[in-house]
C-alpha atoms as a PDB file:
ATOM      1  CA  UNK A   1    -103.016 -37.208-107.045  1.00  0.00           C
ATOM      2  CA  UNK A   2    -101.806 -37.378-110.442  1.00  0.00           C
ATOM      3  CA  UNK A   3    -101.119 -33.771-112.170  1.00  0.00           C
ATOM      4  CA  UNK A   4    -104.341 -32.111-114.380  1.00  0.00           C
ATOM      5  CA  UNK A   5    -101.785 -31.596-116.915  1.00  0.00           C
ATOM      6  CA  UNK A   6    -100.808 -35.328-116.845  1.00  0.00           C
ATOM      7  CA  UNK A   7    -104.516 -36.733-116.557  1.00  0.00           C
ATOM      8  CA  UNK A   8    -104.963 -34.032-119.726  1.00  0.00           C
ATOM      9  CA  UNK A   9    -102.317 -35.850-121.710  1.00  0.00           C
ATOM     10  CA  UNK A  10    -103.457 -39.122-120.392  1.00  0.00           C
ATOM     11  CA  UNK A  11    -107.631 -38.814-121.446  1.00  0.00           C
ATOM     12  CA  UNK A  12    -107.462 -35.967-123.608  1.00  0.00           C
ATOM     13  CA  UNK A  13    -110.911 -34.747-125.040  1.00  0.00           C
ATOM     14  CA  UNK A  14    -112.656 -37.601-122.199  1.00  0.00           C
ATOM     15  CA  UNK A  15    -112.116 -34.251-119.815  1.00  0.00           C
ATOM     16  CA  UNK A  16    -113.377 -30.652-119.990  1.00  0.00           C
ATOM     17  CA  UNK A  17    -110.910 -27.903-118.941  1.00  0.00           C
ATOM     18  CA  UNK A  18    -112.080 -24.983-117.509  1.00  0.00           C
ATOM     19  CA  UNK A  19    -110.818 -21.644-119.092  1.00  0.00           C
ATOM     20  CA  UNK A  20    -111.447 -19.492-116.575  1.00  0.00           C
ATOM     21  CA  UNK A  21    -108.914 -17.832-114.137  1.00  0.00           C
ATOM     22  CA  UNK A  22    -109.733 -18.943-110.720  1.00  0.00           C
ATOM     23  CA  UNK A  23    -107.466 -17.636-107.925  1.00  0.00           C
ATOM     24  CA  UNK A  24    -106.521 -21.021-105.169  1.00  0.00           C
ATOM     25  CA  UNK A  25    -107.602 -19.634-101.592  1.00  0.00           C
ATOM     26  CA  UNK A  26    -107.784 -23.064 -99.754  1.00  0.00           C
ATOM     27  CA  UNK A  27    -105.222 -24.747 -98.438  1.00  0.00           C
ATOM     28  CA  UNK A  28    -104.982 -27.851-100.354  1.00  0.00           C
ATOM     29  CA  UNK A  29    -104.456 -26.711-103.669  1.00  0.00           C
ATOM     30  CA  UNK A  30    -104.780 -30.084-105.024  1.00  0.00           C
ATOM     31  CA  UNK A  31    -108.079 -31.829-104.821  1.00  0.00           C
ATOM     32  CA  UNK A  32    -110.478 -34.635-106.593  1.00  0.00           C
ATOM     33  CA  UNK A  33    -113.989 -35.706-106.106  1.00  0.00           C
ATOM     34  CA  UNK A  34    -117.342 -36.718-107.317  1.00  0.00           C
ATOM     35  CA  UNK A  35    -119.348 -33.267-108.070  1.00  0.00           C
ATOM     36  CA  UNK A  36    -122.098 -31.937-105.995  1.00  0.00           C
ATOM     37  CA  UNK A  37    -123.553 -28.535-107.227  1.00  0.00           C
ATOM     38  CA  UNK A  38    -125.714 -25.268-106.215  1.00  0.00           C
ATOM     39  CA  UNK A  39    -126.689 -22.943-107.973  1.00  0.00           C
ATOM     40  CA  UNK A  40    -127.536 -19.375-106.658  1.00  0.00           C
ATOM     41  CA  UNK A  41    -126.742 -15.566-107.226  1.00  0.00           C
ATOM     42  CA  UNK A  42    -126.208 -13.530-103.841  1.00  0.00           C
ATOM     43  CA  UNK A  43    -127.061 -16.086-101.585  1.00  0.00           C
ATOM     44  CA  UNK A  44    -125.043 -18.790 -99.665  1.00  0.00           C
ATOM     45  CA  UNK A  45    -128.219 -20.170 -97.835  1.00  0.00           C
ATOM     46  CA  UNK A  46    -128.143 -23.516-100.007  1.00  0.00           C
ATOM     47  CA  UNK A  47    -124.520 -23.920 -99.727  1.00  0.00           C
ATOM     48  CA  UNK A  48    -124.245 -23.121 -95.871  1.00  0.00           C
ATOM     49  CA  UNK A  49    -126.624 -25.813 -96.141  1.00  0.00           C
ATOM     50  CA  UNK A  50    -125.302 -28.413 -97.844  1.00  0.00           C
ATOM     51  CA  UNK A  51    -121.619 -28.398 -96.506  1.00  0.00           C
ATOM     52  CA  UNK A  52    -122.945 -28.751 -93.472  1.00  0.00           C
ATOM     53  CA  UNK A  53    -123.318 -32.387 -94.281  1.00  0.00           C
ATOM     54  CA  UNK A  54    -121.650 -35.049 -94.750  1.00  0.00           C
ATOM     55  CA  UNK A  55    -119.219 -34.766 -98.259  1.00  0.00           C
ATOM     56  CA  UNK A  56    -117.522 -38.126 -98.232  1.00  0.00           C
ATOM     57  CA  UNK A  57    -114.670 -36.761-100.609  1.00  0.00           C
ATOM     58  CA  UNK A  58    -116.919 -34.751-102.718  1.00  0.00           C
ATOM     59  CA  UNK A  59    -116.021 -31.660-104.089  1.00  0.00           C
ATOM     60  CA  UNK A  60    -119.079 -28.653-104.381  1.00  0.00           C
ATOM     61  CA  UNK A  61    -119.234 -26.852-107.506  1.00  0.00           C
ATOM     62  CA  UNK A  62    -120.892 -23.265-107.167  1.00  0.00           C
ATOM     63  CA  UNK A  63    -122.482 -21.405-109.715  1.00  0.00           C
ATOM     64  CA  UNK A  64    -122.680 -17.827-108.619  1.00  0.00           C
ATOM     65  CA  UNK A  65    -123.314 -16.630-111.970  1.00  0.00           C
ATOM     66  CA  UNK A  66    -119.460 -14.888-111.935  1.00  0.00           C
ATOM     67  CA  UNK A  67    -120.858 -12.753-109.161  1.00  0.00           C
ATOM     68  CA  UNK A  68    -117.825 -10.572-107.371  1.00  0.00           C
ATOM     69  CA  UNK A  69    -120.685  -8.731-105.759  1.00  0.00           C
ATOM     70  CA  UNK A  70    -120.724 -10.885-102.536  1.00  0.00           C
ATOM     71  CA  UNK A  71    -119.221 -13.230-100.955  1.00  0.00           C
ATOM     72  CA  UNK A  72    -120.801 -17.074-101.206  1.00  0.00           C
ATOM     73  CA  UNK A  73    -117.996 -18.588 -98.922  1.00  0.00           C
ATOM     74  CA  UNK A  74    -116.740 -17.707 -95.707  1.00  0.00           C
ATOM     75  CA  UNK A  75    -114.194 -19.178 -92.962  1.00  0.00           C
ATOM     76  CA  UNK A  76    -116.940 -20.706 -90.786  1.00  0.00           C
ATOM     77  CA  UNK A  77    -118.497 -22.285 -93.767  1.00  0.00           C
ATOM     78  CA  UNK A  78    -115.298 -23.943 -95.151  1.00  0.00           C
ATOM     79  CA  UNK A  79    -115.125 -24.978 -91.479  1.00  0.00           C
ATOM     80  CA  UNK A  80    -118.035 -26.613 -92.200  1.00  0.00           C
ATOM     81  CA  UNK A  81    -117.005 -28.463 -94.970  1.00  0.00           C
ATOM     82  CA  UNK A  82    -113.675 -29.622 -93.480  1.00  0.00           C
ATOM     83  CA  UNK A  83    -115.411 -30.912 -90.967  1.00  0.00           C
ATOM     84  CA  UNK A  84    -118.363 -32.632 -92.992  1.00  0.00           C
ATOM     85  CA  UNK A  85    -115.579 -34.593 -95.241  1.00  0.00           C
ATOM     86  CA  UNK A  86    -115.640 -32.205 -98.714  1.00  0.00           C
ATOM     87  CA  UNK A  87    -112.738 -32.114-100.419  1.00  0.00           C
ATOM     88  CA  UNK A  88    -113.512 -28.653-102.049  1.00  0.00           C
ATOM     89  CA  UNK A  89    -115.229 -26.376-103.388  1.00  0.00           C
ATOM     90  CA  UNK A  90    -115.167 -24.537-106.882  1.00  0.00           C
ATOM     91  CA  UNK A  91    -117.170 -21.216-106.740  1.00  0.00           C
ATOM     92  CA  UNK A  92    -117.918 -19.112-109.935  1.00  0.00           C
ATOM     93  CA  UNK A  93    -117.914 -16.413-107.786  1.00  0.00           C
ATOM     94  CA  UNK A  94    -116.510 -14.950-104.589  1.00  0.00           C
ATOM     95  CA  UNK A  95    -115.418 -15.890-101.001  1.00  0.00           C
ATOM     96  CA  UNK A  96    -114.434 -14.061 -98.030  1.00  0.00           C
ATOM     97  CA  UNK A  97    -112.297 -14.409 -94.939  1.00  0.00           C
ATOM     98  CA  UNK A  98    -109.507 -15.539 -97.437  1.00  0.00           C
ATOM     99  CA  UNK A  99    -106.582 -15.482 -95.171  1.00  0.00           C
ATOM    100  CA  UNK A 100    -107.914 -17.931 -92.417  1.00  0.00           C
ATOM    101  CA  UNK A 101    -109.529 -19.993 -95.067  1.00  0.00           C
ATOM    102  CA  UNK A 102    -106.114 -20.179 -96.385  1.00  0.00           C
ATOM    103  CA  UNK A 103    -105.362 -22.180 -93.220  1.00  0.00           C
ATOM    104  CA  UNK A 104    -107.992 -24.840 -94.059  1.00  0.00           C
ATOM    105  CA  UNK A 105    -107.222 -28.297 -95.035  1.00  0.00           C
ATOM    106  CA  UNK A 106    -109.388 -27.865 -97.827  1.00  0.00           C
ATOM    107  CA  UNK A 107    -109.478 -26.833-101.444  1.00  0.00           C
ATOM    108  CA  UNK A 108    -111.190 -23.790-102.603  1.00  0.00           C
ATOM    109  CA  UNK A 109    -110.893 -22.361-106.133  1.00  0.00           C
ATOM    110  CA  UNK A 110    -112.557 -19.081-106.397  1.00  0.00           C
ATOM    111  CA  UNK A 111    -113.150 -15.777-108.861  1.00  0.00           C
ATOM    112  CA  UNK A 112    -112.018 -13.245-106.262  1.00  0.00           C
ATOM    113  CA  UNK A 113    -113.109 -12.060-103.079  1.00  0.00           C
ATOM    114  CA  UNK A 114    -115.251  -9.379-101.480  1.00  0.00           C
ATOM    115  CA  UNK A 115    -115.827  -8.889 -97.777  1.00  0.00           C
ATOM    116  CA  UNK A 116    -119.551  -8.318 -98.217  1.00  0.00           C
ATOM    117  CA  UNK A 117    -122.116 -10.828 -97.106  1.00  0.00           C
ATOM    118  CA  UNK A 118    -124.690 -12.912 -99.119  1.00  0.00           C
ATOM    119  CA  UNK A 119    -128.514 -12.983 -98.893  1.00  0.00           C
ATOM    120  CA  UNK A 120    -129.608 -16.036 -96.861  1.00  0.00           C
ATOM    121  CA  UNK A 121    -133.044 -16.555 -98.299  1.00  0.00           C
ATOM    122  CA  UNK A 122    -132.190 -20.142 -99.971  1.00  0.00           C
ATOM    123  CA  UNK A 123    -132.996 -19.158-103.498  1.00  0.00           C
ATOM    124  CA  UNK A 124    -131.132 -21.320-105.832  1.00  0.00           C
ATOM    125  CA  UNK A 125    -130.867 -25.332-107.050  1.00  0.00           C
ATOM    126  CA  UNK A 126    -128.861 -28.036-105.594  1.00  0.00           C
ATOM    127  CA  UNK A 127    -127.741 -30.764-107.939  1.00  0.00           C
ATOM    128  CA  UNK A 128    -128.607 -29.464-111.224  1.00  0.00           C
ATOM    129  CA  UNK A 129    -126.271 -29.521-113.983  1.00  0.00           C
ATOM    130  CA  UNK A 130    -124.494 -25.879-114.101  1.00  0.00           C
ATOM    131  CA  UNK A 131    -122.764 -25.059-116.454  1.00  0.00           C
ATOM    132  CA  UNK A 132    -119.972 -22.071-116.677  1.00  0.00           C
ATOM    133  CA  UNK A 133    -116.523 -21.487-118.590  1.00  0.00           C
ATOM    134  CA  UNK A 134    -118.199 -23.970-121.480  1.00  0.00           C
ATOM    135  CA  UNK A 135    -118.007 -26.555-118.916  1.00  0.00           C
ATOM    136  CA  UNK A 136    -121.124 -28.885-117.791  1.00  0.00           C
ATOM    137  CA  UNK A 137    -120.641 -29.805-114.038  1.00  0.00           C
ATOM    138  CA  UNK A 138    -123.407 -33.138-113.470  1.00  0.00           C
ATOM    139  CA  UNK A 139    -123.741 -34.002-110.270  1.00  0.00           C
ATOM    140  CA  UNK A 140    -121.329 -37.093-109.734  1.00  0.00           C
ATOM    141  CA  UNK A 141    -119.058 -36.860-112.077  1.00  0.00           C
ATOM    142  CA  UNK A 142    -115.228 -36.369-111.364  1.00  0.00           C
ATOM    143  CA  UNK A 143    -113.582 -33.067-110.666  1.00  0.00           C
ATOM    144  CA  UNK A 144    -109.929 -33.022-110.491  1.00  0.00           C
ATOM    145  CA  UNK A 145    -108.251 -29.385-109.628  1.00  0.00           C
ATOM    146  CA  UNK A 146    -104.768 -28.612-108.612  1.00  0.00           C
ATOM    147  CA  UNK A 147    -102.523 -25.165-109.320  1.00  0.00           C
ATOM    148  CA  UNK A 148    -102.754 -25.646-113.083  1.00  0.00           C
ATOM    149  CA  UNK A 149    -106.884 -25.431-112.954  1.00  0.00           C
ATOM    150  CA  UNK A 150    -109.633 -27.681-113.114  1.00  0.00           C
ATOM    151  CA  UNK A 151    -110.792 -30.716-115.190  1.00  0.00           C
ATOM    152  CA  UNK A 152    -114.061 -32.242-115.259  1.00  0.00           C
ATOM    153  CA  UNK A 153    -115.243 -35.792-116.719  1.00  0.00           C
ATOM    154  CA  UNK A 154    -118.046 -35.464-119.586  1.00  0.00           C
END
């Protein structure tokens, strides 16, 4: 995968960079693919859901609203997603079970992380355009994200 900084220089203002600072907890630290989003606030119902099948490549964008107050992400739900084909997963929010999801083959770029467990009531929206950071995340577009941050295609 070619560098964010280098597809920056390379497309310029054709890609939106996300200015916020989002700690890498997966263990690919580089990743790409077509969006795929959910939006929810203290529940992970929707995204238990949906990484649970198949991602062919695609990378999940979660809008948790900048939540640190639970956890939307856990080890047997990036298990999930490994094994459904995602590439990653970009949560404005937090995870938990960092350490083993450190051992993933997968990318995860997250707020922070807190221990405490969502809601599972499956409030929220799946592939709606969220938007966080000044950046619009649509549902198919291209999402490129390695240890310098993430870039997104208008």
């Amino acid at each position: 995968m070619t560098s964010t900084a280098d597809l920056y220089d390379e497309h310029g203002d054709a890609l939106q960079s996300l200015p916020l600072p989002l700690r890498d907890f997966g263990g690919s630290v580089a990743f790409e693919g077509p969006i795929r989003t959910v939006r929810c606030f203290q529940d992970n119902q929707l995204v238990k859901d949906l990484l649970a099948t198949p991602g062919d490549g695609a990378v999940l964008v979660i809008d948790g609203a900048g939540s640190l107050g639970t956890a939307l992400m856990g080890d047997m739900i990036a298990q999930s997603a490994v094994d459904n084909g995602w590439a990653g997963v970009v949560i404005h929010g937090a995870i938990r079970d960092s350490a083993a999801i450190g051992r993933l083959p997968l990318g995860v770029k997250a707020l922070g992380t807190n221990p405490r467990k969502s809601g599972k009531t499956g409030s929220g929206e799946v592939d709606a355009v969220v938007r966080f950071g000044d950046v619009a995340f649509r549902p198919g577009a291209r999402l490129y994200a390695d240890e310098d941050g993430v870039l997104v295609e208008r």
